[in-house]
PDB file of N, CA and C in Angstrom:
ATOM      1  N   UNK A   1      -1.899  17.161  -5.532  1.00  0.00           N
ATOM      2  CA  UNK A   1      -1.896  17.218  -4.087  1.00  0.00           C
ATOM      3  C   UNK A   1      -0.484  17.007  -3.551  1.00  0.00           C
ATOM      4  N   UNK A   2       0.248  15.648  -4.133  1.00  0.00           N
ATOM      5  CA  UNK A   2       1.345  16.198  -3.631  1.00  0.00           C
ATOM      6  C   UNK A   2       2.209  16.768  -4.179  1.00  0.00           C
ATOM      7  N   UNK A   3       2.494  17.527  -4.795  1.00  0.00           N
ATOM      8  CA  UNK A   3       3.224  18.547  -5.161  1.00  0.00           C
ATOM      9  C   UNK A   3       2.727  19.767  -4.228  1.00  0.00           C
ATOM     10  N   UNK A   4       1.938  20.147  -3.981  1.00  0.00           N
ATOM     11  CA  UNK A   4       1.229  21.155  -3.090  1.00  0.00           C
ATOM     12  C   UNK A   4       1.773  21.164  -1.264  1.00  0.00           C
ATOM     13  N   UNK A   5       1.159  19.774  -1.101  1.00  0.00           N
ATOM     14  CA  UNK A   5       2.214  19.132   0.174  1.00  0.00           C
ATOM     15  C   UNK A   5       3.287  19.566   0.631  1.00  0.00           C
ATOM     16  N   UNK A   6       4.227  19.108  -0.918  1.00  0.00           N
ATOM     17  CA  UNK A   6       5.684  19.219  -0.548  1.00  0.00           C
ATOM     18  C   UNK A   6       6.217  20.708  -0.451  1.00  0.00           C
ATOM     19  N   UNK A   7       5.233  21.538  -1.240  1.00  0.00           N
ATOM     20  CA  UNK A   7       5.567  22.705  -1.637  1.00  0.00           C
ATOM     21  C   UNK A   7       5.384  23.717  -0.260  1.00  0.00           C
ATOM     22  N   UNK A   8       4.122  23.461   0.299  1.00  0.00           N
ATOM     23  CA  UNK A   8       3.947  24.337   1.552  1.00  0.00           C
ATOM     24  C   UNK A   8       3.572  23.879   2.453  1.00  0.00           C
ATOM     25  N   UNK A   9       4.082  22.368   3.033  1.00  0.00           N
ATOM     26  CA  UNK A   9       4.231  21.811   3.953  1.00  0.00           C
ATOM     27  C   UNK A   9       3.494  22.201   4.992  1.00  0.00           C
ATOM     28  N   UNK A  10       2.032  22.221   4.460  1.00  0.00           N
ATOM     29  CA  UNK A  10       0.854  22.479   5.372  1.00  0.00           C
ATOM     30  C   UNK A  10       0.299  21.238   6.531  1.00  0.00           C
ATOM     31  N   UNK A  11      -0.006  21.397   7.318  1.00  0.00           N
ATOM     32  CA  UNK A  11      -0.285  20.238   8.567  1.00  0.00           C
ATOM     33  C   UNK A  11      -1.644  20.305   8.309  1.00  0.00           C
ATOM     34  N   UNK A  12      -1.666  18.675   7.970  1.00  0.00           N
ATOM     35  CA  UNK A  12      -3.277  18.505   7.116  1.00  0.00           C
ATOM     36  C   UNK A  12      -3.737  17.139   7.854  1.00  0.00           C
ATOM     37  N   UNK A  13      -4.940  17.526   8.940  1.00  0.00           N
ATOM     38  CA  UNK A  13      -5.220  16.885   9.800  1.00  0.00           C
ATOM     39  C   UNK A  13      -6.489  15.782   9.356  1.00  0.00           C
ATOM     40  N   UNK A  14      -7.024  16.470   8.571  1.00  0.00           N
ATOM     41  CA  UNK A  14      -8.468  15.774   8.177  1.00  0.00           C
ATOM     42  C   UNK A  14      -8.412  15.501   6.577  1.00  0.00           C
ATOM     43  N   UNK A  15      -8.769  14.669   5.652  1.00  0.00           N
ATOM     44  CA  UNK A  15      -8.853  15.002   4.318  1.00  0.00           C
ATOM     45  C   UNK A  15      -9.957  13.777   4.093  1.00  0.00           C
ATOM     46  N   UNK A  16     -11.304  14.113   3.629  1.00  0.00           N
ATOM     47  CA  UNK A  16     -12.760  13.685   3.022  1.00  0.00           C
ATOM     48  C   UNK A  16     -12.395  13.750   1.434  1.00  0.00           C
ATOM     49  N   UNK A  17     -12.275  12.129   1.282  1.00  0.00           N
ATOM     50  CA  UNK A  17     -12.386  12.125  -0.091  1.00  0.00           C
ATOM     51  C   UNK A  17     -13.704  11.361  -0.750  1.00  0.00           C
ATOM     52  N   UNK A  18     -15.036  11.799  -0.698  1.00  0.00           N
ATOM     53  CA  UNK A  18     -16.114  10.909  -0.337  1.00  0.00           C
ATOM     54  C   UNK A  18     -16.399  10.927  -2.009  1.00  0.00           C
ATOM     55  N   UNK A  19     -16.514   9.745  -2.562  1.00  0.00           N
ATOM     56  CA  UNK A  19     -17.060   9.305  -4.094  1.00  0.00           C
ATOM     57  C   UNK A  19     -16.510  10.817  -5.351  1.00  0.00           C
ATOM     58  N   UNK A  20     -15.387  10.264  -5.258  1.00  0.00           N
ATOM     59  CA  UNK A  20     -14.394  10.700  -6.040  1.00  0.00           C
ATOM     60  C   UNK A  20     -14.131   9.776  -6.900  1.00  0.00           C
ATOM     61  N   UNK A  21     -13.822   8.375  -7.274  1.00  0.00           N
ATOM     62  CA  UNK A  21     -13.827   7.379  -8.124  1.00  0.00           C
ATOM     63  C   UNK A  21     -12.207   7.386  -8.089  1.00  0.00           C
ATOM     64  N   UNK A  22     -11.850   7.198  -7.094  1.00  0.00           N
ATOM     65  CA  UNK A  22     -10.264   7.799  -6.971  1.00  0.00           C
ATOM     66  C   UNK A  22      -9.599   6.057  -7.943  1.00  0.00           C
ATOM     67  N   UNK A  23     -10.133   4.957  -7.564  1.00  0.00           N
ATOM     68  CA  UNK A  23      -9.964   3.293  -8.264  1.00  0.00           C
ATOM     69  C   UNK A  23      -8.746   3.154  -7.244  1.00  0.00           C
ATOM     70  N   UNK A  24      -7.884   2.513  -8.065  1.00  0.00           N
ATOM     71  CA  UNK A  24      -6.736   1.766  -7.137  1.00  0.00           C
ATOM     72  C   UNK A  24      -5.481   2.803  -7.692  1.00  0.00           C
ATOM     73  N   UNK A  25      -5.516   2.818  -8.702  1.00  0.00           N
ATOM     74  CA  UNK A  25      -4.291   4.213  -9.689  1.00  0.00           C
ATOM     75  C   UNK A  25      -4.376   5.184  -8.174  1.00  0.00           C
ATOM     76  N   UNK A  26      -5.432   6.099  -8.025  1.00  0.00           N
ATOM     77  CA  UNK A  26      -5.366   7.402  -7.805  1.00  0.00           C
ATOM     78  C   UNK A  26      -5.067   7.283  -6.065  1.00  0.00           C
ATOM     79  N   UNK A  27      -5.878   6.009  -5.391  1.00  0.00           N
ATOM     80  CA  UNK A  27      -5.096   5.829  -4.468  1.00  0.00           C
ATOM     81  C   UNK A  27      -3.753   5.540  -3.775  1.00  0.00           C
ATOM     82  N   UNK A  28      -3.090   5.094  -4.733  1.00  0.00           N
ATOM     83  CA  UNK A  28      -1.764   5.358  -4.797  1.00  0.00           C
ATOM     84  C   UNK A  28      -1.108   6.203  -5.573  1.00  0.00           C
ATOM     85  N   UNK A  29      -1.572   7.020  -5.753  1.00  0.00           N
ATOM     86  CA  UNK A  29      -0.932   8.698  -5.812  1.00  0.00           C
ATOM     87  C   UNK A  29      -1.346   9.358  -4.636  1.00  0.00           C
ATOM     88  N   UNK A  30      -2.556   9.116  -3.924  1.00  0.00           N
ATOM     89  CA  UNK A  30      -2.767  10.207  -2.760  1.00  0.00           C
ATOM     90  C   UNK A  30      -2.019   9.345  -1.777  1.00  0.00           C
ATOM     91  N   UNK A  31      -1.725   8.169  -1.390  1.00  0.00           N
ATOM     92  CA  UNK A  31      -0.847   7.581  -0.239  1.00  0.00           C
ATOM     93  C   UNK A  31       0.727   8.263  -0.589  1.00  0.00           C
ATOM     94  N   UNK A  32       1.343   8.507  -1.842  1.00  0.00           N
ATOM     95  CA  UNK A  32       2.278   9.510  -2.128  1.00  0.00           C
ATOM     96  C   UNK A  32       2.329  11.187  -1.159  1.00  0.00           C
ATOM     97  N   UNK A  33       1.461  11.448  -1.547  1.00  0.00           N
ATOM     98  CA  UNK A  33       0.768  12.456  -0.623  1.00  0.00           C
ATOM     99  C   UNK A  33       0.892  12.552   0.705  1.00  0.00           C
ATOM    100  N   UNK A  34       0.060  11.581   1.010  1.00  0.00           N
ATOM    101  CA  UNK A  34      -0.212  11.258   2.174  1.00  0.00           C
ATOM    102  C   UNK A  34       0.988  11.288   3.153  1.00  0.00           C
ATOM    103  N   UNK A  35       1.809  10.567   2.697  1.00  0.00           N
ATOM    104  CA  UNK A  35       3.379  10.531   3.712  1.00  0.00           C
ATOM    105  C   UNK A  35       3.911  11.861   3.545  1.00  0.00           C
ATOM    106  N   UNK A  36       3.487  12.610   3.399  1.00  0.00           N
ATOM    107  CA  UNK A  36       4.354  14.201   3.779  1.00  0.00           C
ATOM    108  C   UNK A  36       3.233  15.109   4.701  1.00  0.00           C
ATOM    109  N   UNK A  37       2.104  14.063   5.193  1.00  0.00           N
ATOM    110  CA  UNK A  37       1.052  14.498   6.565  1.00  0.00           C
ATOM    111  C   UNK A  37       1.307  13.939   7.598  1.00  0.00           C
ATOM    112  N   UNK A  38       2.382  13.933   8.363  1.00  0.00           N
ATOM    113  CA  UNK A  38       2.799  13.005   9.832  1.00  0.00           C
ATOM    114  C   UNK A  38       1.280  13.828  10.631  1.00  0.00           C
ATOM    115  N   UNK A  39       0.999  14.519  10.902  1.00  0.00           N
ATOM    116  CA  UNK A  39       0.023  15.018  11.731  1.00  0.00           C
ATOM    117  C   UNK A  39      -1.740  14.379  11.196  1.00  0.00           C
ATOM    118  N   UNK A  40      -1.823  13.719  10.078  1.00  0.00           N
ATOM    119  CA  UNK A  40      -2.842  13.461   9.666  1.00  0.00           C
ATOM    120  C   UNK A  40      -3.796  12.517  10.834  1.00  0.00           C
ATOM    121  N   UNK A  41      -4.892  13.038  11.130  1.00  0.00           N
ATOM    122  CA  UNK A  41      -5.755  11.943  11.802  1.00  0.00           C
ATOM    123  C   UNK A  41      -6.907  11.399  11.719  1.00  0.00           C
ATOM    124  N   UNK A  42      -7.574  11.768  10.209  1.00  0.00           N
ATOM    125  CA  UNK A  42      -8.849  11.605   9.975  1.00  0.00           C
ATOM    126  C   UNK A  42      -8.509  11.149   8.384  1.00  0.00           C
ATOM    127  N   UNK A  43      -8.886   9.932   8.055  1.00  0.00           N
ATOM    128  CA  UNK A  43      -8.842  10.077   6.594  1.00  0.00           C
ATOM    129  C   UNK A  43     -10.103   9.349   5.889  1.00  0.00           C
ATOM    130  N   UNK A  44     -10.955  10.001   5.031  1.00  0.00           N
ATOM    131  CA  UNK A  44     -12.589   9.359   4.380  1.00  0.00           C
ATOM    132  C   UNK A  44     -12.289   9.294   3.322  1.00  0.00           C
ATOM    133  N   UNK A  45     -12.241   8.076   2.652  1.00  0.00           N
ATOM    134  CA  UNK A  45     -11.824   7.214   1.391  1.00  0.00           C
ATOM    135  C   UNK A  45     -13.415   6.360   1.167  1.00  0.00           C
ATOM    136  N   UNK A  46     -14.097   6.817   1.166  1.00  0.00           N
ATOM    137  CA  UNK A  46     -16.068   6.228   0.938  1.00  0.00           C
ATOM    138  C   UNK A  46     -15.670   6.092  -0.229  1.00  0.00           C
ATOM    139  N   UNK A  47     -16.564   5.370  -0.659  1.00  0.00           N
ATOM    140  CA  UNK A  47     -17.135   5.263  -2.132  1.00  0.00           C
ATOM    141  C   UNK A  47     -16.194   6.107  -3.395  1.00  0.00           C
ATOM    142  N   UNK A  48     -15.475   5.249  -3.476  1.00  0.00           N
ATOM    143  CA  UNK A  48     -14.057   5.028  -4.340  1.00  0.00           C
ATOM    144  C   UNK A  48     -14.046   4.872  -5.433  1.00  0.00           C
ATOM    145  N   UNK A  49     -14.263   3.573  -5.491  1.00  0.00           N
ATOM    146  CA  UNK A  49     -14.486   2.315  -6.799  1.00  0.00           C
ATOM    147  C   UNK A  49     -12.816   1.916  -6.399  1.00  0.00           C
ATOM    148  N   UNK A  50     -12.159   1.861  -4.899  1.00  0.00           N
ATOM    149  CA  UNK A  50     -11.044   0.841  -5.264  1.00  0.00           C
ATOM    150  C   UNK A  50     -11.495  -0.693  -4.598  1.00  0.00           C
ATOM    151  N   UNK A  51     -10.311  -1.776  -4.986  1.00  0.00           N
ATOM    152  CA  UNK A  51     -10.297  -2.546  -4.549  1.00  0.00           C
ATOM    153  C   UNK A  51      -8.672  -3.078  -3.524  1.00  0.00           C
ATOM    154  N   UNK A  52      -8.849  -4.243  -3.600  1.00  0.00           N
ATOM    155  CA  UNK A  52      -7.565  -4.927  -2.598  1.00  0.00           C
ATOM    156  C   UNK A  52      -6.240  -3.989  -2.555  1.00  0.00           C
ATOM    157  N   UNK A  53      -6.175  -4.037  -3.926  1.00  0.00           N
ATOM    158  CA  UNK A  53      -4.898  -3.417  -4.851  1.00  0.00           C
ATOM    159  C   UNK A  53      -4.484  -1.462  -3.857  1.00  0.00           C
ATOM    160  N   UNK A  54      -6.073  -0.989  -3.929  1.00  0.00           N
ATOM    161  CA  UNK A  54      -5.948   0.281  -3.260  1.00  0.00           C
ATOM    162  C   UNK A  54      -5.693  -0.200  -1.147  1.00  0.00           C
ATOM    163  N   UNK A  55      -6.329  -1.004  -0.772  1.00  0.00           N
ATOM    164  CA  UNK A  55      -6.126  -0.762   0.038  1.00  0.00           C
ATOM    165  C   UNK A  55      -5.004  -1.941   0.569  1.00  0.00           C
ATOM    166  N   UNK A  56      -4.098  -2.230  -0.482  1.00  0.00           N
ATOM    167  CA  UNK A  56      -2.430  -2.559   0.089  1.00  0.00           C
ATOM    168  C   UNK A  56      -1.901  -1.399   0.118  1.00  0.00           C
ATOM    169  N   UNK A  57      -1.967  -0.337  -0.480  1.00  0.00           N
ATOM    170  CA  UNK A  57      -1.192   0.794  -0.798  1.00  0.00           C
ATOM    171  C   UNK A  57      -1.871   1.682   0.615  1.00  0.00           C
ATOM    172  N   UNK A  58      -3.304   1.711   0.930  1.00  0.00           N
ATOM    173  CA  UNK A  58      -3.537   2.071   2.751  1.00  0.00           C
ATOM    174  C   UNK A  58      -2.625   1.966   3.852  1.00  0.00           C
ATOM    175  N   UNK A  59      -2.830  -0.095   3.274  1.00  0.00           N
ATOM    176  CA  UNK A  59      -1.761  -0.351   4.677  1.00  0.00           C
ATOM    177  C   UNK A  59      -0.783  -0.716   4.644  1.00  0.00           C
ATOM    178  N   UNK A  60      -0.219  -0.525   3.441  1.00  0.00           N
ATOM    179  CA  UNK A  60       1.461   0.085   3.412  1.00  0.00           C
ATOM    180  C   UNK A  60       1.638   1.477   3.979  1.00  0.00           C
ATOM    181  N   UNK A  61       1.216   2.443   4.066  1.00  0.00           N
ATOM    182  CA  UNK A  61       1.322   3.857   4.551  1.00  0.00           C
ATOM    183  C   UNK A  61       1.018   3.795   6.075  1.00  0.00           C
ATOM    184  N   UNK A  62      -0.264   2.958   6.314  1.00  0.00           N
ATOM    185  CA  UNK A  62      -0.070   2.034   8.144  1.00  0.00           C
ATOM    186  C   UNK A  62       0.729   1.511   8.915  1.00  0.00           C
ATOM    187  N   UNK A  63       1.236   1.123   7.923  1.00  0.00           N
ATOM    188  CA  UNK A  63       2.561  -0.159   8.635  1.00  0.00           C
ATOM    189  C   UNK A  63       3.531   1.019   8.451  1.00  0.00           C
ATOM    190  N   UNK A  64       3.643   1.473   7.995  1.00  0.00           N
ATOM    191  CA  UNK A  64       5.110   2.607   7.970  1.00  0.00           C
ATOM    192  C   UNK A  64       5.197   3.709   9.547  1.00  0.00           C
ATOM    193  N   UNK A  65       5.877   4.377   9.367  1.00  0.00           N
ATOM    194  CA  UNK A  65       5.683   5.531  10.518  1.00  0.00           C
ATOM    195  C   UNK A  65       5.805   6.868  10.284  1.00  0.00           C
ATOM    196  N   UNK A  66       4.773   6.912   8.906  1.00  0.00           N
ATOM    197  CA  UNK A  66       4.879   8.235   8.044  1.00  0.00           C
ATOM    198  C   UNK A  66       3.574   8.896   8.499  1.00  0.00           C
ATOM    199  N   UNK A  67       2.202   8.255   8.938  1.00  0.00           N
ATOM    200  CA  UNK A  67       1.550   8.550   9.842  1.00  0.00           C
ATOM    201  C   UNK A  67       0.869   8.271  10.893  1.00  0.00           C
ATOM    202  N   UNK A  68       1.648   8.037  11.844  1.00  0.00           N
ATOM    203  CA  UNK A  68       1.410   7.450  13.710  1.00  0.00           C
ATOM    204  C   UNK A  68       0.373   8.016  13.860  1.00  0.00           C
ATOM    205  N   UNK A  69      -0.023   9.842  13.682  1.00  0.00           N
ATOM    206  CA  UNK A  69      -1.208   9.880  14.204  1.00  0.00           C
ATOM    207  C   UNK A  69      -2.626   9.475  14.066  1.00  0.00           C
ATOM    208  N   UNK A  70      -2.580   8.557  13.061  1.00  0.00           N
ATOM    209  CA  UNK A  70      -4.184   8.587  12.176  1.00  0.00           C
ATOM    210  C   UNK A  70      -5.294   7.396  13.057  1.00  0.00           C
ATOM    211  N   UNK A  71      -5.997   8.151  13.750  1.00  0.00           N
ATOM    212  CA  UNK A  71      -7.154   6.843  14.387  1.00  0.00           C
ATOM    213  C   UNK A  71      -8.369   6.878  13.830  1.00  0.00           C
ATOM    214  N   UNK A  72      -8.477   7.446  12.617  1.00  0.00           N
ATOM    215  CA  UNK A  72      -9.884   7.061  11.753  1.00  0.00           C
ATOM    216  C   UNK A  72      -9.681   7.010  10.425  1.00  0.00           C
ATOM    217  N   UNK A  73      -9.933   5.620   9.964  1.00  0.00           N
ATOM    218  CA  UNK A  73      -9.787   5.600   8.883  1.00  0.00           C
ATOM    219  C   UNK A  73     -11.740   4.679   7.942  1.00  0.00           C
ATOM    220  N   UNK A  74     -12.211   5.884   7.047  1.00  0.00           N
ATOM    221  CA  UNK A  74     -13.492   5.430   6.783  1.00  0.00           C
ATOM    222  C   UNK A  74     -13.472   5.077   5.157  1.00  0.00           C
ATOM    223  N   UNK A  75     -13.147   4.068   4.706  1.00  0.00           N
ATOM    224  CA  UNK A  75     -13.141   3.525   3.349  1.00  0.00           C
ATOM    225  C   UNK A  75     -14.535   2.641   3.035  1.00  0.00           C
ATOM    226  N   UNK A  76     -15.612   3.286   3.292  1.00  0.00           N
ATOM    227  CA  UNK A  76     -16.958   2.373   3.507  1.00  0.00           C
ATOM    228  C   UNK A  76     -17.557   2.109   1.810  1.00  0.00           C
ATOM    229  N   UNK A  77     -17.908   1.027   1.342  1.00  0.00           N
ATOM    230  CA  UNK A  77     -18.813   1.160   0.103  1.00  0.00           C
ATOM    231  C   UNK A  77     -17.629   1.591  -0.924  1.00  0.00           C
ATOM    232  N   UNK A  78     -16.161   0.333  -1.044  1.00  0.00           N
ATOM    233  CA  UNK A  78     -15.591   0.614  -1.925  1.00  0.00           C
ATOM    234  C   UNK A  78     -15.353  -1.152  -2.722  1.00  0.00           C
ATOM    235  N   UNK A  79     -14.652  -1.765  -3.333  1.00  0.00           N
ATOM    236  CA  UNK A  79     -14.610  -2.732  -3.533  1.00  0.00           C
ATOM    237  C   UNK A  79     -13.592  -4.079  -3.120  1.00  0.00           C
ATOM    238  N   UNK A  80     -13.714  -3.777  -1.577  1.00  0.00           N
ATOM    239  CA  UNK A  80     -12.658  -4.416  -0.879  1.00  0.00           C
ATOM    240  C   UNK A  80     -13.304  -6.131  -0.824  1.00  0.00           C
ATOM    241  N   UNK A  81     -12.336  -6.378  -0.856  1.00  0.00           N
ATOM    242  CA  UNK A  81     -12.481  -7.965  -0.743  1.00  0.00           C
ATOM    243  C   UNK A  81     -11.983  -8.732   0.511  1.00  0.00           C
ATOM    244  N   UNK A  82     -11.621 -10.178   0.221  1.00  0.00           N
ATOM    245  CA  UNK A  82     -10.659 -10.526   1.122  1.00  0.00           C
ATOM    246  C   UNK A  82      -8.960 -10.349   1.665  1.00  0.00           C
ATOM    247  N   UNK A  83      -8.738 -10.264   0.720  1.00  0.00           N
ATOM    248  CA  UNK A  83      -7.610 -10.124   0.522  1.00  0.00           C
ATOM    249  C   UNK A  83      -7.229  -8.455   1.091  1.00  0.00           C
ATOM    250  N   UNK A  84      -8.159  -7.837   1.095  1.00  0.00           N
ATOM    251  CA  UNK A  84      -8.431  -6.489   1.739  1.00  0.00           C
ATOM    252  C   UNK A  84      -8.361  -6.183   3.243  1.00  0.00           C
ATOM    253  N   UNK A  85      -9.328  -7.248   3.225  1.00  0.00           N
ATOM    254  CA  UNK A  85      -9.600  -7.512   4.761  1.00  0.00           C
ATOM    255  C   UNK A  85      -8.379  -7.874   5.469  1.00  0.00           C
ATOM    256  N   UNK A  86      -7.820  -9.077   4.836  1.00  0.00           N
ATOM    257  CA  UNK A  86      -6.416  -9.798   5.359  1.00  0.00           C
ATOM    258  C   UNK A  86      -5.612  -8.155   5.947  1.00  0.00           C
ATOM    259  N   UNK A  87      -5.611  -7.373   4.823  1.00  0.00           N
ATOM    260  CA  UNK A  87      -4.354  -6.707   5.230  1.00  0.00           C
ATOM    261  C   UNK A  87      -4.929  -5.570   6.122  1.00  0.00           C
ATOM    262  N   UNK A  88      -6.358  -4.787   6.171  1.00  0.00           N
ATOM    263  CA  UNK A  88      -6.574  -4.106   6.920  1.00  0.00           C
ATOM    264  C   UNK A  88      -6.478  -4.662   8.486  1.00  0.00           C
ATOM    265  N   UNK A  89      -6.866  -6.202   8.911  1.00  0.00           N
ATOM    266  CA  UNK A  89      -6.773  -7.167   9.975  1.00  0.00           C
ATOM    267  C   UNK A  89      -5.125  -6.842  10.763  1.00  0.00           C
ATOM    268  N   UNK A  90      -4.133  -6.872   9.521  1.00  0.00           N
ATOM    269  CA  UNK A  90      -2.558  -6.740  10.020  1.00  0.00           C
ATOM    270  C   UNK A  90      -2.624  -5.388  10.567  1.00  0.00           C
ATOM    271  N   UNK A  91      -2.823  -4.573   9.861  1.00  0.00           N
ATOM    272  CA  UNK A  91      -2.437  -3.115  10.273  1.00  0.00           C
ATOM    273  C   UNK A  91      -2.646  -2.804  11.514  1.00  0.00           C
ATOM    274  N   UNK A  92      -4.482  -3.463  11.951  1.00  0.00           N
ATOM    275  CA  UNK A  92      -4.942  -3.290  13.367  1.00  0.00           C
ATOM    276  C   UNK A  92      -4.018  -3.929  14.115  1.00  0.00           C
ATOM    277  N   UNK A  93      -3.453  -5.231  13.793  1.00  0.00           N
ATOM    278  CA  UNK A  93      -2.943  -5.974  14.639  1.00  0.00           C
ATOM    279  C   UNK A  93      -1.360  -5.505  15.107  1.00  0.00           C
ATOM    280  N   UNK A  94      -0.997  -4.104  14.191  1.00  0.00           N
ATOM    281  CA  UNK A  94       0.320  -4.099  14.243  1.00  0.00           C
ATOM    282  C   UNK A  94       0.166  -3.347  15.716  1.00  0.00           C
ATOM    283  N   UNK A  95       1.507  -3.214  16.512  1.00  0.00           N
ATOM    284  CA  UNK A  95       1.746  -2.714  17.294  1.00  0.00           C
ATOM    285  C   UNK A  95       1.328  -1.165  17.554  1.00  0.00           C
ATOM    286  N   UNK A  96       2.011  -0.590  16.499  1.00  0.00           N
ATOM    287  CA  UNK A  96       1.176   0.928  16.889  1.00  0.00           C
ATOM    288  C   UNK A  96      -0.038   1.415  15.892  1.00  0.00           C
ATOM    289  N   UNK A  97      -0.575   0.665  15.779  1.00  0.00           N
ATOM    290  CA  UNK A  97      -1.997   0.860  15.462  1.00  0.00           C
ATOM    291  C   UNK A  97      -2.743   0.700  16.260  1.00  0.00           C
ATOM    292  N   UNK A  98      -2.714   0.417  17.676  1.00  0.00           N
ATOM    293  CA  UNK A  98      -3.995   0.133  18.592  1.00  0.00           C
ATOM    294  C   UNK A  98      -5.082   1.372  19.023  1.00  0.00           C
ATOM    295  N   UNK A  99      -5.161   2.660  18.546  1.00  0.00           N
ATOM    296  CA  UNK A  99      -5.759   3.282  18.410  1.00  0.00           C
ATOM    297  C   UNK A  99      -6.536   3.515  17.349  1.00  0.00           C
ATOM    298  N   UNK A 100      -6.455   3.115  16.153  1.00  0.00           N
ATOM    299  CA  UNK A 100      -7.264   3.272  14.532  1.00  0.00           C
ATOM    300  C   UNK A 100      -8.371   2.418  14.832  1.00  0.00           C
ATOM    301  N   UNK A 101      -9.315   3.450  14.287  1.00  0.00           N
ATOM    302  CA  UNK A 101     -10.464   2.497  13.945  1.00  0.00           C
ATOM    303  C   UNK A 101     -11.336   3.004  12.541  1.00  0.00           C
ATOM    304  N   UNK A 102     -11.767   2.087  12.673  1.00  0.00           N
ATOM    305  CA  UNK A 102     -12.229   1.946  10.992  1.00  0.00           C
ATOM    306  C   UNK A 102     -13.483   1.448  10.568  1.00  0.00           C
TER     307      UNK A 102
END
C-alpha cells in the first residue's frame, strides 16, 4: 500500500480495513501509508487483533499534521486496553482534533 501511495499519489478519502488481522506489525506499516493521505477522512480498523502497541502508532499519525482531515476513526472489537485508551483520550484532547470521533 505504500509503495502504491507514493507511486500515484492518489487522494484516498475512505479506507475499511474490517477483520484483516492486521496485529500491531501491520498497523504500523499502514500508518506508513497512511501519512502520504493528507485528504484522508474515514478510517475502519474493526476487528484487527491489535493492541496498545497498534494504537500508539494511530495516535502518533493524530498528533502529527499528516492527517488534519480525519473525523472518523472506527477501531471497534480490537485488543485495546488502557494504556490505549490513555492515548486515544490525548489525541481527542489535542487541539486539532476537536472534530474526530470514534
Amino acid at each position: 500500500l505504500y509503495y502504491t501511495l507514493k507511486k500515484t499519489q492518489v487522494s484516498l478519502v475512505t479506507l475499511e480495513l474490517f477483520r484483516n488481522n492486521l496485529g500491531d506489525s501491520g498497523v504500523k506499516a499502514l500508518i506508513k501509508a497512511l501519512e502520504l493521505c493528507p485528504s484522508l477522512n474515514n478510517l475502519v480498523l474493526g476487528e484487527n487483533n491489535f493492541g496498545d502497541e497498534g494504537v500508539s502508532y494511530i495516535g502518533n499519525l493524530l498528533m502529527s499534521d499528516k492527517i488534519r482531515s480525519l473525523c472518523s476513526l472506527i477501531i471497534v472489537n480490537n485488543r485495546t486496553g488502557l494504556e490505549g485508551c490513555k492515548v486515544l483520550a490525548e489525541c481527542l484532547s489535542h487541539g486539532n482534533r476537536g472534530n474526530l470521533y470514534s
